[in-house]
PDB file of N, CA and C in Angstrom:
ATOM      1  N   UNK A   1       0.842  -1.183   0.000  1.00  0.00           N
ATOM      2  CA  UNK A   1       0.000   0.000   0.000  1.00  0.00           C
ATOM      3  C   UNK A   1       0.882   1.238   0.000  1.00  0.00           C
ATOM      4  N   UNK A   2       0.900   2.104  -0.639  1.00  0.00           N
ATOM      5  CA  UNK A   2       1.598   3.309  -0.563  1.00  0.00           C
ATOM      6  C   UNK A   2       1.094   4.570  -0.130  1.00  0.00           C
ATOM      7  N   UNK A   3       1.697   5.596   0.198  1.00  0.00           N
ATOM      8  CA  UNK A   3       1.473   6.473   1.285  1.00  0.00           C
ATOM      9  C   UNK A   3      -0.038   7.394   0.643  1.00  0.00           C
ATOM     10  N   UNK A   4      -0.184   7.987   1.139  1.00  0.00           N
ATOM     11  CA  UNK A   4      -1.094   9.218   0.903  1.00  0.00           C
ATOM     12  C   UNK A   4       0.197   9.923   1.010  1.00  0.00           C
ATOM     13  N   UNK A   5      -0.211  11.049  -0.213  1.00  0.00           N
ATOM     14  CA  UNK A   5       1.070  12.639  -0.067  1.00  0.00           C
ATOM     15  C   UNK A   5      -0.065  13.217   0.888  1.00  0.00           C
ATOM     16  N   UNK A   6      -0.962  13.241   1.502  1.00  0.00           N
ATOM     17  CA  UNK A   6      -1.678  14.603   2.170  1.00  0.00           C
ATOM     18  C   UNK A   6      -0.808  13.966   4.011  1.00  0.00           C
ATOM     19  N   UNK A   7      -0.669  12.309   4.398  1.00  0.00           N
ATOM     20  CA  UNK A   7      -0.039  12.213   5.154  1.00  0.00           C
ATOM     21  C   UNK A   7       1.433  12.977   5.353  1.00  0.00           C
ATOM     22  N   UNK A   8       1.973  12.510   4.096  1.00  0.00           N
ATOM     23  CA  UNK A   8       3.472  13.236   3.958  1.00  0.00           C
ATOM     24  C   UNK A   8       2.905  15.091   4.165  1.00  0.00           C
ATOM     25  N   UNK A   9       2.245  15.819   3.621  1.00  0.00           N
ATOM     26  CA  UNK A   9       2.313  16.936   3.544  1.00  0.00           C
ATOM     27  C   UNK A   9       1.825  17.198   5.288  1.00  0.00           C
ATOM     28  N   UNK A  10       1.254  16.392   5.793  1.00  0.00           N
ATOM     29  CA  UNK A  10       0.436  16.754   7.335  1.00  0.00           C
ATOM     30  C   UNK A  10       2.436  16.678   8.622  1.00  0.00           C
ATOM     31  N   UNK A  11       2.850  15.391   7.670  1.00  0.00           N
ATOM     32  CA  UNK A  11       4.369  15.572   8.689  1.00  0.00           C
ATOM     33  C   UNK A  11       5.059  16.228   8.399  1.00  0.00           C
ATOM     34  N   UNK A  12       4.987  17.111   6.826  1.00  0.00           N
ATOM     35  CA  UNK A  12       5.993  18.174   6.578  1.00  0.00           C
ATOM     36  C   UNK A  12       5.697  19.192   7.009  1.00  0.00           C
ATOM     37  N   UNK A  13       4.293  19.689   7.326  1.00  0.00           N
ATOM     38  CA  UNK A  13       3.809  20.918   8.046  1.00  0.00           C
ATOM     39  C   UNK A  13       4.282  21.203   9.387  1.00  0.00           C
ATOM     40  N   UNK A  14       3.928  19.522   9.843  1.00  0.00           N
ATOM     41  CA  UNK A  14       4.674  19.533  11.668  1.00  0.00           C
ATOM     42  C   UNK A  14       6.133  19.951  11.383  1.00  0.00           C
ATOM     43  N   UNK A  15       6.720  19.765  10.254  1.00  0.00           N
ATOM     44  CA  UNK A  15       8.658  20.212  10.499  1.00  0.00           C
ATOM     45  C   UNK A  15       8.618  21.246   9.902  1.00  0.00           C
ATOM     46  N   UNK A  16       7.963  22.365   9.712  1.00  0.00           N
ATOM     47  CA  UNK A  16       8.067  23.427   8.928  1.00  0.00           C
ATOM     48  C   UNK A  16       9.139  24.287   9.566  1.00  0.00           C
ATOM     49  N   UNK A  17       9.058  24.308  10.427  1.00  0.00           N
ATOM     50  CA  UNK A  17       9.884  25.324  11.603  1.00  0.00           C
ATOM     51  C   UNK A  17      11.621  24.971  11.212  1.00  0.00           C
ATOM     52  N   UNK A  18      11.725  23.611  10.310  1.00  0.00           N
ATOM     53  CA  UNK A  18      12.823  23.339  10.767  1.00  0.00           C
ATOM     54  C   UNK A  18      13.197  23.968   9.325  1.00  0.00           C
ATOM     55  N   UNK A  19      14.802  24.058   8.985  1.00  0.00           N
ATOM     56  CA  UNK A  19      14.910  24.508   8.132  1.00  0.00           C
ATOM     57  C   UNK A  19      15.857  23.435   7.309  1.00  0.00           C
ATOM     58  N   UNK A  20      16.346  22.796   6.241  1.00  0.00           N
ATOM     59  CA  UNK A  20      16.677  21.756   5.566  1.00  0.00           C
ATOM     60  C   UNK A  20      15.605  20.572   5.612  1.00  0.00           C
ATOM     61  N   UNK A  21      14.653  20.504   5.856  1.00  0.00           N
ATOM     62  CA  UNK A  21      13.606  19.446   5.613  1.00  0.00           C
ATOM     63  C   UNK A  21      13.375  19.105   4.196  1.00  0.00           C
ATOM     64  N   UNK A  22      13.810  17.831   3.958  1.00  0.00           N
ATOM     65  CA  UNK A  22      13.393  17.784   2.132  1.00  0.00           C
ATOM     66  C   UNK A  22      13.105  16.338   2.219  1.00  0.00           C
ATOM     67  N   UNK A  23      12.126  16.004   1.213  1.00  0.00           N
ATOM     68  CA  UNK A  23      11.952  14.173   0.724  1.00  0.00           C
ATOM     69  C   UNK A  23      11.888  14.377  -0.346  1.00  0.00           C
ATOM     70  N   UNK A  24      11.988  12.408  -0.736  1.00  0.00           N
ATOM     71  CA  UNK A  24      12.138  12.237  -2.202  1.00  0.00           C
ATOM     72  C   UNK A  24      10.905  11.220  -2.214  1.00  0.00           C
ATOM     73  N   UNK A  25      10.224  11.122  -3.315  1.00  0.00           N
ATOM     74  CA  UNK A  25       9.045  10.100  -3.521  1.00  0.00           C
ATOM     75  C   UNK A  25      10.403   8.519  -4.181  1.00  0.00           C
ATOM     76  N   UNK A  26       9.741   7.648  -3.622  1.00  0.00           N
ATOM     77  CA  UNK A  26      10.353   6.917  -4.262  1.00  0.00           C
ATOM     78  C   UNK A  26       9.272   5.481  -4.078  1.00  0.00           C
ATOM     79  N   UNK A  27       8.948   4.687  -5.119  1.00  0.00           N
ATOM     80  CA  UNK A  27       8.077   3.103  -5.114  1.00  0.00           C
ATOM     81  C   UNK A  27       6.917   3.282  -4.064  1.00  0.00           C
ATOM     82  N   UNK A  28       6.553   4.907  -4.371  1.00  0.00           N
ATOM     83  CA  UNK A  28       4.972   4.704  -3.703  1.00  0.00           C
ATOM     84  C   UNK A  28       5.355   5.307  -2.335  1.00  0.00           C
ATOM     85  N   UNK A  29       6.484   5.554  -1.410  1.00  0.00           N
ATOM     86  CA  UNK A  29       6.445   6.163   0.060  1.00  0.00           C
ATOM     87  C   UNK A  29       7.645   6.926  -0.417  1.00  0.00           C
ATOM     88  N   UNK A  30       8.099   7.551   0.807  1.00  0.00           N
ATOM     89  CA  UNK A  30       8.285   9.176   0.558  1.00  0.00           C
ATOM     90  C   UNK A  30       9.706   9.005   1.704  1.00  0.00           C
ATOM     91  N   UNK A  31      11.517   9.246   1.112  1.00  0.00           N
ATOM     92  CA  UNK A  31      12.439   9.672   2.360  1.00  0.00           C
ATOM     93  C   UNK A  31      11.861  10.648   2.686  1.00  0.00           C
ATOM     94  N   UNK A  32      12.764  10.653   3.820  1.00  0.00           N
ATOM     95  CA  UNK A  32      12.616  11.865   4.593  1.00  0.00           C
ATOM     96  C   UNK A  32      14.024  12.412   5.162  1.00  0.00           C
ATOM     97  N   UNK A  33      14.570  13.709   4.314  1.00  0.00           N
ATOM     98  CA  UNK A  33      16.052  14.024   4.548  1.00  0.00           C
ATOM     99  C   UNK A  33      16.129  15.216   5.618  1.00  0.00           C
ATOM    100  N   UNK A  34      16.560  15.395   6.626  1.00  0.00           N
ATOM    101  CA  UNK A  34      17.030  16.188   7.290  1.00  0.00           C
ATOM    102  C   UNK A  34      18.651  16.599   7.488  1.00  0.00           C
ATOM    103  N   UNK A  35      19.289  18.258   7.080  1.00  0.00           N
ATOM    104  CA  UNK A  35      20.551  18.326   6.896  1.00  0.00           C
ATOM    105  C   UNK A  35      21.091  17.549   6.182  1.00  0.00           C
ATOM    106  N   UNK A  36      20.953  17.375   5.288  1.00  0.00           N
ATOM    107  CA  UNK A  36      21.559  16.024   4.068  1.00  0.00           C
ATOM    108  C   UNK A  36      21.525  14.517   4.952  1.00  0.00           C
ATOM    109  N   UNK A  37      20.712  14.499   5.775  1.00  0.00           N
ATOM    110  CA  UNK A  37      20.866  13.257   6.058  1.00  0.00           C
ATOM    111  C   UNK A  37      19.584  12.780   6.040  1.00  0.00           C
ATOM    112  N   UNK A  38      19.775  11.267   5.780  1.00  0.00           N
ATOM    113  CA  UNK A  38      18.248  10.336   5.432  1.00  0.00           C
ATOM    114  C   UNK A  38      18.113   9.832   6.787  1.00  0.00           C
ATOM    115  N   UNK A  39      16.625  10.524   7.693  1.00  0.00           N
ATOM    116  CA  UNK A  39      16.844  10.413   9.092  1.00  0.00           C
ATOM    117  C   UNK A  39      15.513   9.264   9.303  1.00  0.00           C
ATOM    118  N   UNK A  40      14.767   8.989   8.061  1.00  0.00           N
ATOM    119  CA  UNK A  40      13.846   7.806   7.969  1.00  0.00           C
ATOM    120  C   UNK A  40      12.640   8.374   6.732  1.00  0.00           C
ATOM    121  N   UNK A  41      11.638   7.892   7.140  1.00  0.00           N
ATOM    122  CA  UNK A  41      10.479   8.143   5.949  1.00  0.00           C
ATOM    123  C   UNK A  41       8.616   8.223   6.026  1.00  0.00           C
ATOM    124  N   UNK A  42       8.030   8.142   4.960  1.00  0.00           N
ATOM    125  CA  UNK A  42       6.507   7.564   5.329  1.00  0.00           C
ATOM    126  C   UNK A  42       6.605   6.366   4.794  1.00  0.00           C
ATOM    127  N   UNK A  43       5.792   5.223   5.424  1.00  0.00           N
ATOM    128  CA  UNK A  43       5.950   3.979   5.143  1.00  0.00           C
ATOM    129  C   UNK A  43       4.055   3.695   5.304  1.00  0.00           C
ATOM    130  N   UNK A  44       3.852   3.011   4.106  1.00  0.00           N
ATOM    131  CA  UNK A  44       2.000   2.734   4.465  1.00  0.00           C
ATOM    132  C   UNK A  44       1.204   3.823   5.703  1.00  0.00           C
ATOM    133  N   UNK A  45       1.768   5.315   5.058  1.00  0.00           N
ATOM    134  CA  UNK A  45       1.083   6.451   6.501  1.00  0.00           C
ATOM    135  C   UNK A  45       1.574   5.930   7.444  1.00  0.00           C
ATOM    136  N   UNK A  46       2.482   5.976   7.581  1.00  0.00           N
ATOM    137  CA  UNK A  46       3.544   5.558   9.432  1.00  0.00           C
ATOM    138  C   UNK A  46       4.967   6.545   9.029  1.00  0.00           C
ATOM    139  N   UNK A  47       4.926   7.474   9.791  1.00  0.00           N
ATOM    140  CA  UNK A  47       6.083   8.483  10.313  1.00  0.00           C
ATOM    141  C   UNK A  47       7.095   6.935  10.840  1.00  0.00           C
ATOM    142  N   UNK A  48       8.696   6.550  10.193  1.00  0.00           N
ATOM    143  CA  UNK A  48       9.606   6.328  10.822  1.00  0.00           C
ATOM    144  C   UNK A  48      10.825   6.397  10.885  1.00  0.00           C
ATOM    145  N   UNK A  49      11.506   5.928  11.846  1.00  0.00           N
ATOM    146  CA  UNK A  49      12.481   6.985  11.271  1.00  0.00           C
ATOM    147  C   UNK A  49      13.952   6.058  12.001  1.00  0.00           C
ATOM    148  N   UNK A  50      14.945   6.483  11.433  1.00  0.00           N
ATOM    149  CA  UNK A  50      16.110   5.549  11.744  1.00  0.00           C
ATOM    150  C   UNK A  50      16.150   5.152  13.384  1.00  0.00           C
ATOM    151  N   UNK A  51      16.621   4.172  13.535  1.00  0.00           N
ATOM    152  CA  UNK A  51      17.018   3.547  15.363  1.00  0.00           C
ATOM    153  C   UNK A  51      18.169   4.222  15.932  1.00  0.00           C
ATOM    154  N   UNK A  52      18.427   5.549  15.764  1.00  0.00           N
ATOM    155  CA  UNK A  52      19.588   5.617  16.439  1.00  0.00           C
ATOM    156  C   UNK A  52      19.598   5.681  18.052  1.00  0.00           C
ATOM    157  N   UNK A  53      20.804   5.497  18.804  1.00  0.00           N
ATOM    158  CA  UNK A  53      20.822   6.058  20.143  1.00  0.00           C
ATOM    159  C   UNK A  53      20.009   6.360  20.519  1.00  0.00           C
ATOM    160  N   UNK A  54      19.933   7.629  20.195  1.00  0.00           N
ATOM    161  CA  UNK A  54      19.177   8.718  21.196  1.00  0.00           C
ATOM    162  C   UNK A  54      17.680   8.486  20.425  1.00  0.00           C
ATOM    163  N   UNK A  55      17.746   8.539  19.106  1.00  0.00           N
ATOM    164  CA  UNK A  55      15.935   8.498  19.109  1.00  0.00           C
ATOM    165  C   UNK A  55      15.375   7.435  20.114  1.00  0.00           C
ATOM    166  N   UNK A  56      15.721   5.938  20.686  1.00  0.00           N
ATOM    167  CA  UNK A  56      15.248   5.145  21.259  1.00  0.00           C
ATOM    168  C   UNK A  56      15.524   5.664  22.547  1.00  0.00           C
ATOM    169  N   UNK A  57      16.477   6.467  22.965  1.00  0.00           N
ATOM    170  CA  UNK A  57      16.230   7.376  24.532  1.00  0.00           C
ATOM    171  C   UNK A  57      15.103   8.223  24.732  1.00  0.00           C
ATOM    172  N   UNK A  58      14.801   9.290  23.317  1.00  0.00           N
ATOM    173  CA  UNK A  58      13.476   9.798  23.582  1.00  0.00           C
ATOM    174  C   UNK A  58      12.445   9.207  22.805  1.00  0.00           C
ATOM    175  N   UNK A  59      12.371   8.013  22.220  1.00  0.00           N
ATOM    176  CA  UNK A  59      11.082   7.001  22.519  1.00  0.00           C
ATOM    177  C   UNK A  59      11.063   5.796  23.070  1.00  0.00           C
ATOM    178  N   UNK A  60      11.527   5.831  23.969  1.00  0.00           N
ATOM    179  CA  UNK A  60      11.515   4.192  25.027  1.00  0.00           C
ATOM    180  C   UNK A  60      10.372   3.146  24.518  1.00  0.00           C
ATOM    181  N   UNK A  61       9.449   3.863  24.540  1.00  0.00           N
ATOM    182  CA  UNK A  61       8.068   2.668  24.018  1.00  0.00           C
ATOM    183  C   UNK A  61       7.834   2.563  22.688  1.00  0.00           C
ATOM    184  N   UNK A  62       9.175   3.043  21.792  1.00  0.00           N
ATOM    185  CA  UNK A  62       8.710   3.120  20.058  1.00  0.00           C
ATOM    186  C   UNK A  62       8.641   1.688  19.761  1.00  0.00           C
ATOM    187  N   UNK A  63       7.510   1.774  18.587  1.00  0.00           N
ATOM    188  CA  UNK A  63       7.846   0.244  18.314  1.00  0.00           C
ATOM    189  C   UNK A  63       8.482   0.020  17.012  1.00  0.00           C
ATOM    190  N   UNK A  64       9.491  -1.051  17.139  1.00  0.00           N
ATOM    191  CA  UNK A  64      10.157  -1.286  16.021  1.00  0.00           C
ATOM    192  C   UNK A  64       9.099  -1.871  14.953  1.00  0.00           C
ATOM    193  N   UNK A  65       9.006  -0.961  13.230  1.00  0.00           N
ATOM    194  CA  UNK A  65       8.145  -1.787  12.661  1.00  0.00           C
ATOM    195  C   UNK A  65       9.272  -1.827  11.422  1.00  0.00           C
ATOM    196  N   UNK A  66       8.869  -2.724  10.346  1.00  0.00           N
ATOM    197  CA  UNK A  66       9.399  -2.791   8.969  1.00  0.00           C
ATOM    198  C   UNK A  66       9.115  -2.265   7.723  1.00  0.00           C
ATOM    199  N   UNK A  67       9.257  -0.795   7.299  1.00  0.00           N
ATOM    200  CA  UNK A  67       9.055  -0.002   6.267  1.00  0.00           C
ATOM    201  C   UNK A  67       8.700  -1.183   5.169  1.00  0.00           C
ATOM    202  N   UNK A  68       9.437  -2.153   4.842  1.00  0.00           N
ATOM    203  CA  UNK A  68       8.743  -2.704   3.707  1.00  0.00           C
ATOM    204  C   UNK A  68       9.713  -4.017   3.805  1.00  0.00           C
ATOM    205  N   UNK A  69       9.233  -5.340   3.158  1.00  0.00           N
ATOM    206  CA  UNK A  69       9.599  -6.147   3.259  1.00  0.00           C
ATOM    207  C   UNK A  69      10.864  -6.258   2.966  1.00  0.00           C
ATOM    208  N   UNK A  70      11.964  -6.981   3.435  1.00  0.00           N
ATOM    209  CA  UNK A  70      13.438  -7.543   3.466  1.00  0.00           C
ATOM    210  C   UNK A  70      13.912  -5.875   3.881  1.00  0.00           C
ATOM    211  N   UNK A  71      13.568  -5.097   4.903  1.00  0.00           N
ATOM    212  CA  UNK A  71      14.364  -3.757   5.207  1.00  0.00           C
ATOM    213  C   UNK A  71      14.986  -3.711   6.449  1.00  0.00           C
ATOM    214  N   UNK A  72      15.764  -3.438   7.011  1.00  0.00           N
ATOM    215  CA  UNK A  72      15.630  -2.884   8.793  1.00  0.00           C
ATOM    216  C   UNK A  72      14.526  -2.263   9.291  1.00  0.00           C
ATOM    217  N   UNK A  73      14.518  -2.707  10.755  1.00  0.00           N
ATOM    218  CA  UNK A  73      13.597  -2.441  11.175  1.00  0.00           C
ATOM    219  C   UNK A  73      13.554  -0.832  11.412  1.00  0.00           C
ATOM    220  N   UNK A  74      12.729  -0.069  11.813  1.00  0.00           N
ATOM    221  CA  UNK A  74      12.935   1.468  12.017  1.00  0.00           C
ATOM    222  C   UNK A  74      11.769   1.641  13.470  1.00  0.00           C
ATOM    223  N   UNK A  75      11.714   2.878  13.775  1.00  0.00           N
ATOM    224  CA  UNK A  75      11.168   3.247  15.284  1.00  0.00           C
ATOM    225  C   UNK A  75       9.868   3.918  14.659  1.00  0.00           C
ATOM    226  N   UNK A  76       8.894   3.490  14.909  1.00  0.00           N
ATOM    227  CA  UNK A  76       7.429   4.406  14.675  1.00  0.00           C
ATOM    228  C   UNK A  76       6.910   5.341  15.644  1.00  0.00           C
ATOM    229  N   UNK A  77       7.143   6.558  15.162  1.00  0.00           N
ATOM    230  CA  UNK A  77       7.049   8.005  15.999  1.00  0.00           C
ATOM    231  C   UNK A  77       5.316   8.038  15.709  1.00  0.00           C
ATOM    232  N   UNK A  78       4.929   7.717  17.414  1.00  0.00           N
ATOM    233  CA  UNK A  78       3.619   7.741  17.038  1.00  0.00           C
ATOM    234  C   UNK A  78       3.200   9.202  17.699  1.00  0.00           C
ATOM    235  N   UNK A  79       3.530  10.089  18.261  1.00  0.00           N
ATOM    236  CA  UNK A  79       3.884  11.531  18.467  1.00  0.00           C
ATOM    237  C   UNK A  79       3.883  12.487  17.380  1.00  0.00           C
ATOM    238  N   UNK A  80       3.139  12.578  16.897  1.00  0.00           N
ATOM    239  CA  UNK A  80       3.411  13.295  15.533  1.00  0.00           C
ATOM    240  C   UNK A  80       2.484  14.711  15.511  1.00  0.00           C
ATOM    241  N   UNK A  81       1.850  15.083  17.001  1.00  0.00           N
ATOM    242  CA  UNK A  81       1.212  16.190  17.091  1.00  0.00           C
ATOM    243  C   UNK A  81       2.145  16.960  18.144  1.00  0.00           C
ATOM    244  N   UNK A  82       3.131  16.869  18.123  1.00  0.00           N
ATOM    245  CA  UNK A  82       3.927  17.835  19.212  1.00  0.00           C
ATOM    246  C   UNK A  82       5.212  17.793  18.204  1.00  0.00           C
ATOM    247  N   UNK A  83       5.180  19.593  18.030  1.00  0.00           N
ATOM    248  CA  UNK A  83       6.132  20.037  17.603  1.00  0.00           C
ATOM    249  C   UNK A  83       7.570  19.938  17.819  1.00  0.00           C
ATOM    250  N   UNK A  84       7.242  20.394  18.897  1.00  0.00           N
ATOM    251  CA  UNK A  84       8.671  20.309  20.164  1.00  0.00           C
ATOM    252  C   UNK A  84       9.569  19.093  19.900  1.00  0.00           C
ATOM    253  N   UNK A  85       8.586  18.227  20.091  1.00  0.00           N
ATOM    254  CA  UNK A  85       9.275  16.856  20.260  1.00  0.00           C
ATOM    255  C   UNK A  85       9.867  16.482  18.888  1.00  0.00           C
ATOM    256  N   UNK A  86       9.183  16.475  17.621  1.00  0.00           N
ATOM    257  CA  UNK A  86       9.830  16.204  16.602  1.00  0.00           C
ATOM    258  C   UNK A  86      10.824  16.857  16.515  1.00  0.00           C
ATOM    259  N   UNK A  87      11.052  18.585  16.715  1.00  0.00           N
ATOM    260  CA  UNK A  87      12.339  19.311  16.385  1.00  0.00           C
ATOM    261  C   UNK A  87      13.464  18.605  16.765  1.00  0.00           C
ATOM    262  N   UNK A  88      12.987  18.055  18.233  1.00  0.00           N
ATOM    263  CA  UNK A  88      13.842  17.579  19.268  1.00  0.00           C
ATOM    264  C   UNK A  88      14.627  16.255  18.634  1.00  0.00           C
ATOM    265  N   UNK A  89      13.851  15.055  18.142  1.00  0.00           N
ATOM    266  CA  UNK A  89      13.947  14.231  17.424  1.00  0.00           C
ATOM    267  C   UNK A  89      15.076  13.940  15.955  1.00  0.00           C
ATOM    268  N   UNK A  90      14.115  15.100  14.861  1.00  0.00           N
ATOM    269  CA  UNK A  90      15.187  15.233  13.795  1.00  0.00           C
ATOM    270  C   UNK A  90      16.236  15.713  14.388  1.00  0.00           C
ATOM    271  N   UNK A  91      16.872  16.833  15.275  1.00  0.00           N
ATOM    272  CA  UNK A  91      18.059  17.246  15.605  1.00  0.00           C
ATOM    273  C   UNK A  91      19.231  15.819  16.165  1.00  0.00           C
ATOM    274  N   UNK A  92      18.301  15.358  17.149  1.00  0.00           N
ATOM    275  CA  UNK A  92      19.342  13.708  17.641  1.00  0.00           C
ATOM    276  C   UNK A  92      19.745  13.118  16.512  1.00  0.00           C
ATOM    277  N   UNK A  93      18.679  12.685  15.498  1.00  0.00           N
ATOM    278  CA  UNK A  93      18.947  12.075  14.283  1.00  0.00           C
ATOM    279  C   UNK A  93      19.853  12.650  12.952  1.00  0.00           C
ATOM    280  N   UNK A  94      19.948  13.717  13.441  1.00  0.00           N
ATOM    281  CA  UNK A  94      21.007  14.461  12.481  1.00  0.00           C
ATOM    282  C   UNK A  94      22.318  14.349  12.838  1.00  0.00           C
ATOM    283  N   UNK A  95      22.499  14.657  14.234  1.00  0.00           N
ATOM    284  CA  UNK A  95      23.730  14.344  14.854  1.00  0.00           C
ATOM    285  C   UNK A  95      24.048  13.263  15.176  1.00  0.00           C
ATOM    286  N   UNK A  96      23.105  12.292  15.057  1.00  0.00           N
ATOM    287  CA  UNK A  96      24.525  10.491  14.808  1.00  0.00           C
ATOM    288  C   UNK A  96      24.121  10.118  13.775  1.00  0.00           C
ATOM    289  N   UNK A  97      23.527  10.739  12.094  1.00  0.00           N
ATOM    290  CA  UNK A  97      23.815  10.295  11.194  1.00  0.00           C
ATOM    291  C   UNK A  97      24.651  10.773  10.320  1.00  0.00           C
ATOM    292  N   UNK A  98      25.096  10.067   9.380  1.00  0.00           N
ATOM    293  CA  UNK A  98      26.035  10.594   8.512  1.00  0.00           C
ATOM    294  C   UNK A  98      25.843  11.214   7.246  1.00  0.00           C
ATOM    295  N   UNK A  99      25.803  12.281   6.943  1.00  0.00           N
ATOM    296  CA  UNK A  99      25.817  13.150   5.664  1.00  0.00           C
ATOM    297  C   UNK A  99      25.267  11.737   5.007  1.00  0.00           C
ATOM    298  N   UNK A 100      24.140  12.781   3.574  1.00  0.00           N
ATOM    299  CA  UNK A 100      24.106  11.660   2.559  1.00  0.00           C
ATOM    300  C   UNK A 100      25.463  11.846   1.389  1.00  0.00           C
ATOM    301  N   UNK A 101      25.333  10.886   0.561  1.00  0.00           N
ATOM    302  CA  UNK A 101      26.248  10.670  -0.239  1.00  0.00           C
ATOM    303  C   UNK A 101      26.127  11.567  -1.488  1.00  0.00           C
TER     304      UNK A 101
END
């Protein structure tokens, strides 16, 4: 099943504040790049987003789901009405990922 863009456009509104926010459509769901880095995506309307460190410090109860078959698993940010917290979020995820290529 592939995403709705009005989902993608409802989580790009929540990051508006931030500034380098960009995605790419790709096989029906949507990256999601923060500071040149790929910090996760929309997956079947599910906000998720890479396992690093700290995102699993500020979501203890995330649940690991699978963007799409044969992938890593990723953290489902089910928080997606608090601003704060996402800023808070992409910033961790920027700082332990690595530039894209």
């Amino acid at each position: 099943m592939a995403s709705k863009k009005e989902y993608l456009d409802y989580i790009l509104e929540q990051l508006s504040g931030l500034d380098d926010v960009s995605y790419r459509k790709m096989m029906g769901e949507y990256i999601i790049y923060y500071k040149n880095r790929i910090i996760g995506g929309i997956y079947d309307d599910r906000f998720l987003v890479k396992p690093t460190d700290s995102a699993k410090r500020l979501m203890p109860e995330a649940v690991s789901e699978l963007p799409y078959e044969g992938a890593k698993p990723m953290l489902l940010v089910e928080n997606t009405d608090d601003r704060d917290f996402l800023f808070e979020l992409l910033n961790v995820l920027a700082d332990e990922l690595p530039p894209r290529k």
